[in-house]
N, C-alpha and C. Protein backbone atom coordinates (compact mmCIF):
# COMPACT_ATOMS: atom_id res chain seq x y z
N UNK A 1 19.38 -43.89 33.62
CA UNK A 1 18.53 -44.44 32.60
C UNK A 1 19.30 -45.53 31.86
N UNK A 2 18.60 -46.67 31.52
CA UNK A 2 19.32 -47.76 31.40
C UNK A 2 18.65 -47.86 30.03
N UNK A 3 19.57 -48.18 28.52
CA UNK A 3 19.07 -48.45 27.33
C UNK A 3 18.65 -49.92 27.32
N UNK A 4 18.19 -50.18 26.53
CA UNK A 4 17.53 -51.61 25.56
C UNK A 4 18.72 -51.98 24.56
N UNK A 5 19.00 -52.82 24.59
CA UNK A 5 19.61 -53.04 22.96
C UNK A 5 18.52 -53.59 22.37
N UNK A 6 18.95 -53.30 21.36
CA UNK A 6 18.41 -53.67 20.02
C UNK A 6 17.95 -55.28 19.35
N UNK A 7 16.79 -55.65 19.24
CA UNK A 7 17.13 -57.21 18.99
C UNK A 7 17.63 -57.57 17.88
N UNK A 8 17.84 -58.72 17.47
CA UNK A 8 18.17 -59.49 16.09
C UNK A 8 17.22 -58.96 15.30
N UNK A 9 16.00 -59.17 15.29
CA UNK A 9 15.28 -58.80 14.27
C UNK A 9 14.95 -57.28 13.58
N UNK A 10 15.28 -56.20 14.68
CA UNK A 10 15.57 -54.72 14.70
C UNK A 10 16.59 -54.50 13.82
N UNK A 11 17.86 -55.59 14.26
CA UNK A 11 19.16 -55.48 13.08
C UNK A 11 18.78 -55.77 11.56
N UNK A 12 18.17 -56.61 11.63
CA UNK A 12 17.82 -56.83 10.19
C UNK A 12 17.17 -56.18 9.27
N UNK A 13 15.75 -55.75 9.77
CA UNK A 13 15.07 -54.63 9.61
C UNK A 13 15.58 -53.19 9.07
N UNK A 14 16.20 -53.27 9.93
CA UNK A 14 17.21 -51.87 9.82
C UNK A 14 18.36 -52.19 8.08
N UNK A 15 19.23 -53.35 8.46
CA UNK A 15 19.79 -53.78 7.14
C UNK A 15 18.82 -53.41 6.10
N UNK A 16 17.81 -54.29 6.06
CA UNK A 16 16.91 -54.24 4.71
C UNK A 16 16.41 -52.72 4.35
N UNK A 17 16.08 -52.55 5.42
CA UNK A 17 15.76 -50.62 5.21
C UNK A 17 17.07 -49.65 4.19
N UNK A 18 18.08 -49.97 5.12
CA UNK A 18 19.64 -49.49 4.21
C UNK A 18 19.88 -50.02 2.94
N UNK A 19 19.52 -51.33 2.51
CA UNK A 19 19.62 -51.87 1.43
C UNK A 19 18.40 -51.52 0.52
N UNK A 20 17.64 -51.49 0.84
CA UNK A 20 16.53 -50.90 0.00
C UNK A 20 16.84 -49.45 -0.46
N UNK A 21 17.01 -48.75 0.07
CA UNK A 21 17.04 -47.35 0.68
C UNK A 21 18.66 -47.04 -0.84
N UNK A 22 19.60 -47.63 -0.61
CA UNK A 22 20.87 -47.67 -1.44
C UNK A 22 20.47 -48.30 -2.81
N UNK A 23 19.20 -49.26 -3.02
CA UNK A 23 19.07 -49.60 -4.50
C UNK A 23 18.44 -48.91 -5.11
N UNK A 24 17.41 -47.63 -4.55
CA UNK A 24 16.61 -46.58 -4.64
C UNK A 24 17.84 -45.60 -4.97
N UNK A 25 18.98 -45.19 -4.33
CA UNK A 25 19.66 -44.34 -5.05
C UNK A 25 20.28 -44.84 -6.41
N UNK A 26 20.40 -45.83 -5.94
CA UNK A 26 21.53 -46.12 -7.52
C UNK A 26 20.13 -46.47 -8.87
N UNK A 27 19.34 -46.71 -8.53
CA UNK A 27 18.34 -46.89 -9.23
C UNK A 27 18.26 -45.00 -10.31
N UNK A 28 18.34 -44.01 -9.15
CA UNK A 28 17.69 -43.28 -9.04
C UNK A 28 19.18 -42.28 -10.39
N UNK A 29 20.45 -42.85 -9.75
CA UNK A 29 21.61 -42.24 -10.40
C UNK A 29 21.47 -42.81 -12.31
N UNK A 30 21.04 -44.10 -11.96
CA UNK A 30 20.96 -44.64 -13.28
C UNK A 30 20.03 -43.84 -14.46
N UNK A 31 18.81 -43.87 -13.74
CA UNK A 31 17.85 -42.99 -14.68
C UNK A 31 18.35 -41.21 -14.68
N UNK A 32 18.45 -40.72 -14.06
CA UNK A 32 19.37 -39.34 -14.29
C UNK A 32 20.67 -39.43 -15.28
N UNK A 33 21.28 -40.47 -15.28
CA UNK A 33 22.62 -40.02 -16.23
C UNK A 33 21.60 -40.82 -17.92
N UNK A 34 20.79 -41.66 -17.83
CA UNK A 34 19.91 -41.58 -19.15
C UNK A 34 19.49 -40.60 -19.58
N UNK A 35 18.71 -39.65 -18.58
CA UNK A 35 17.85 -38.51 -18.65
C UNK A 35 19.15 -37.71 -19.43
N UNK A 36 19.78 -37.57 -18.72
CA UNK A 36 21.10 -36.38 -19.27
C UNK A 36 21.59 -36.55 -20.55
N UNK A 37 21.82 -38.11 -21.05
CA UNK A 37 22.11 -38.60 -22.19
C UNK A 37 21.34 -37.98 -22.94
N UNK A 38 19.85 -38.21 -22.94
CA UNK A 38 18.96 -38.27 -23.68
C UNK A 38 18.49 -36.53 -24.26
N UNK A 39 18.89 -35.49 -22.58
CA UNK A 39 19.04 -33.87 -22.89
C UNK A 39 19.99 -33.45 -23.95
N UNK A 40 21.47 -33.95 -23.89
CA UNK A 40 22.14 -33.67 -24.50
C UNK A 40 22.08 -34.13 -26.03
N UNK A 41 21.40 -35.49 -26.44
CA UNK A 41 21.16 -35.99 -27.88
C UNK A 41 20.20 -35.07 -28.53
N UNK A 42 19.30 -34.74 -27.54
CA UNK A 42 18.39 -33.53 -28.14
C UNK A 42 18.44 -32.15 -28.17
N UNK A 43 19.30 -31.26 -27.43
CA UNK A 43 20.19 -30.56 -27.40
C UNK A 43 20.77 -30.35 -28.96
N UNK A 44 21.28 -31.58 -29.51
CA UNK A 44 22.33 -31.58 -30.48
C UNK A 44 21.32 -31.79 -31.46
N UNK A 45 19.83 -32.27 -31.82
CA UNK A 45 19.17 -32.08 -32.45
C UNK A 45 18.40 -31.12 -32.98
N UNK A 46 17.96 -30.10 -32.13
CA UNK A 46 17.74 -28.75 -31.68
C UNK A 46 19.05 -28.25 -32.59
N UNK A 47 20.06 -28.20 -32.35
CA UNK A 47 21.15 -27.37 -32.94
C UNK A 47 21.18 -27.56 -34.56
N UNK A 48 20.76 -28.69 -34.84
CA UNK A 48 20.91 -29.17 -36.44
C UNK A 48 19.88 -28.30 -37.12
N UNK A 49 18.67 -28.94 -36.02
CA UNK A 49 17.20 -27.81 -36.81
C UNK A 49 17.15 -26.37 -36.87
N UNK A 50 17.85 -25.98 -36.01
CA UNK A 50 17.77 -24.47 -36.46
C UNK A 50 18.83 -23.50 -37.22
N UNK A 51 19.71 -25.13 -37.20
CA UNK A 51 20.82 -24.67 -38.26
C UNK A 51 20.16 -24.84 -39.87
N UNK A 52 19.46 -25.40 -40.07
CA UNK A 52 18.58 -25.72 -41.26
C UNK A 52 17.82 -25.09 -41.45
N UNK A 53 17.23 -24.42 -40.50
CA UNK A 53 15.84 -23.57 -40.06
C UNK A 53 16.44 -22.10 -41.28
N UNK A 54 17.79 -21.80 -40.27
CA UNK A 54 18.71 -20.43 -41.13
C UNK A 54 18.84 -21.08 -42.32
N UNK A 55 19.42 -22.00 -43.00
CA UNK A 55 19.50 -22.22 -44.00
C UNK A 55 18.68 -21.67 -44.87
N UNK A 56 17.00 -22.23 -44.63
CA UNK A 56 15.91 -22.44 -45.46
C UNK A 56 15.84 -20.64 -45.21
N UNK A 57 15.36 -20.07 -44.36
CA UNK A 57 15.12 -18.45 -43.77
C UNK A 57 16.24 -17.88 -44.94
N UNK A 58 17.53 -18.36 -45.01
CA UNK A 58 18.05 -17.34 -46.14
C UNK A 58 17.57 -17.80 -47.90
N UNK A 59 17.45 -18.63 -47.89
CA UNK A 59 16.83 -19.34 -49.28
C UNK A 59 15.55 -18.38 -49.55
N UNK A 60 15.17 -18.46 -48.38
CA UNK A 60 13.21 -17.61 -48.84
C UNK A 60 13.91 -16.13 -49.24
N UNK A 61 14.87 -15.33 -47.99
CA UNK A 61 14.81 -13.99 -48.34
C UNK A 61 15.80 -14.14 -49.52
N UNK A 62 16.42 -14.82 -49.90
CA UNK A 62 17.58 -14.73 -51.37
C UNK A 62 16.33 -14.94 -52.82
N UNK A 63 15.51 -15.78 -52.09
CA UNK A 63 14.81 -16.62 -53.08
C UNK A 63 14.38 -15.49 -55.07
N UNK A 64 14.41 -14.28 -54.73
CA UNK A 64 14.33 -13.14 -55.42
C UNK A 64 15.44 -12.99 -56.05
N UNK A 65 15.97 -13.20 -55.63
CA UNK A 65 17.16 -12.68 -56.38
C UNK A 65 17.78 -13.49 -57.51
N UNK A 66 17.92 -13.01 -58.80
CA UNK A 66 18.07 -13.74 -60.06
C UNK A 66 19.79 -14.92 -60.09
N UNK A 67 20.81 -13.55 -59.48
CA UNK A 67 21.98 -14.39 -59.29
C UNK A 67 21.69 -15.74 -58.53
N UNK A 68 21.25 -15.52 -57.36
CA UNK A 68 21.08 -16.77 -56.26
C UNK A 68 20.15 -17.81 -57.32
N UNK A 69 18.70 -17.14 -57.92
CA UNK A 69 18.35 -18.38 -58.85
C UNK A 69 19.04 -19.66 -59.70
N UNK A 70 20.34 -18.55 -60.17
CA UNK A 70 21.05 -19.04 -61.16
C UNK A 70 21.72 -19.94 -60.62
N UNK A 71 22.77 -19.41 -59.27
CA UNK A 71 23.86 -20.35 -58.50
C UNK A 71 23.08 -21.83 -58.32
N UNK A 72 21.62 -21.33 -58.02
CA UNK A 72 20.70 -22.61 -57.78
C UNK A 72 20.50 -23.60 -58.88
N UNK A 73 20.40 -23.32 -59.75
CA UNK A 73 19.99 -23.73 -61.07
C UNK A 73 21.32 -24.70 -61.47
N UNK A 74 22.58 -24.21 -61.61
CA UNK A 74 23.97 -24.64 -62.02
C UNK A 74 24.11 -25.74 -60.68
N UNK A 75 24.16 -25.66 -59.31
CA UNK A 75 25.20 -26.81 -58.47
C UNK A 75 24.05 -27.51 -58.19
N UNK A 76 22.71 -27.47 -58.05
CA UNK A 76 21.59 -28.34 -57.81
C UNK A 76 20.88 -29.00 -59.07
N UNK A 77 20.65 -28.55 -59.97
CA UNK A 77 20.01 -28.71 -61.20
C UNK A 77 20.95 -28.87 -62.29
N UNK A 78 22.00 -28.56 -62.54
CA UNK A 78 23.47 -28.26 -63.56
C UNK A 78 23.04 -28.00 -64.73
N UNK A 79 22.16 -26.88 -64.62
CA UNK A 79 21.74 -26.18 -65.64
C UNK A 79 22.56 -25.03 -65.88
N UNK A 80 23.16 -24.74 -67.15
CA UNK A 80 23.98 -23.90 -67.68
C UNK A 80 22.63 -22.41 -68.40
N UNK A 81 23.55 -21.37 -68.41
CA UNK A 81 22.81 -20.39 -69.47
C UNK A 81 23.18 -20.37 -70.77
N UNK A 82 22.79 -20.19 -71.78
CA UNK A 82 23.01 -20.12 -73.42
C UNK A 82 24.26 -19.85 -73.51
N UNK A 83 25.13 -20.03 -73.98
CA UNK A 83 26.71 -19.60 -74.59
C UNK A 83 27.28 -20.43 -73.61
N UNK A 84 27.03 -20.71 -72.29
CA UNK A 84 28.20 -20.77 -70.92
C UNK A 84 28.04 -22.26 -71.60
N UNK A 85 29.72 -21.97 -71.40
CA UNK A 85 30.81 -23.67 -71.52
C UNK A 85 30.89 -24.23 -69.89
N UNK A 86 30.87 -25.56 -70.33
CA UNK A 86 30.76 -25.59 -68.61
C UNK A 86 32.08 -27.18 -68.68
N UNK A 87 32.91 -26.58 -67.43
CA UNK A 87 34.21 -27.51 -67.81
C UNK A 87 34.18 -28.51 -66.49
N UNK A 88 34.37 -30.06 -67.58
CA UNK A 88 33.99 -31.11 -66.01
C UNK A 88 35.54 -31.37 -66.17
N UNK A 89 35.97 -31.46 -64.45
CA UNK A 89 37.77 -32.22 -64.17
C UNK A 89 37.11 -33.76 -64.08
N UNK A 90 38.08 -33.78 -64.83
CA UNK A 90 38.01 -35.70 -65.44
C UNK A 90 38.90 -36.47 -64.25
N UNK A 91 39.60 -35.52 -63.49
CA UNK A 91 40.56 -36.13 -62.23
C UNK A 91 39.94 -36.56 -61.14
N UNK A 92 38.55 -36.30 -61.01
CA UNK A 92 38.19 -36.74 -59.83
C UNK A 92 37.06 -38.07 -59.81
C-alpha cells in the first residue's frame, strides 16, 4: 500500500487548525486565572461579611444588657454617667 503525501494546501490547513486551536487555549487560560482572581476577591468579601454579620449577632444578643449599653454609650457616644470624671491624655 502506497501513501499520498500530503499537499501544500493540507499543510496549511492543518497549521491554521493548530494555531487556532493554541489561541483557544491561551484564550481559554486567560479567562480562568480572571475567574480565579475574581473567586478569591469574593471569597475575601464573604469573609469580611460574616465577620460583621458576628459582630452585629453579638450586639443584638448583648443589646440587653445595661453594662454593654453603657460601654456603648462612653467609646461611641462619650457619654459619661453622673459623678464619672473622665480623663483625656493630652499626649496623643
Amino acid at each position: 500500500m502506497k501513501l499520498k503525501r500530503a499537499g501544500v494546501a493540507t499543510k496549511i490547513l492543518v497549521l491554521v487548525l493548530l494555531a487556532a486551536a493554541a489561541a483557544a487555549v491561551l484564550s481559554t487560560q486567560a479567562s480562568l486565572k480572571e475567574a480565579q482572581a475574581s473567586r478569591e476577591a469574593l471569597r475575601h468579601q464573604v469573609q469580611l461579611q460574616q465577620e460583621a454579620n458576628a459582630a452585629l449577632e453579638d450586639g443584638i444578643a448583648r443589646s440587653g444588657d445595661l453594662e454593654y449599653q453603657a460601654d456603648i454609650a462612653r467609646s461611641e457616644l462619650g457619654l459619661a454617667e453622673p459623678g464619672e470624671i473622665e480623663f483625656v491624655d493630652s499626649s496623643k
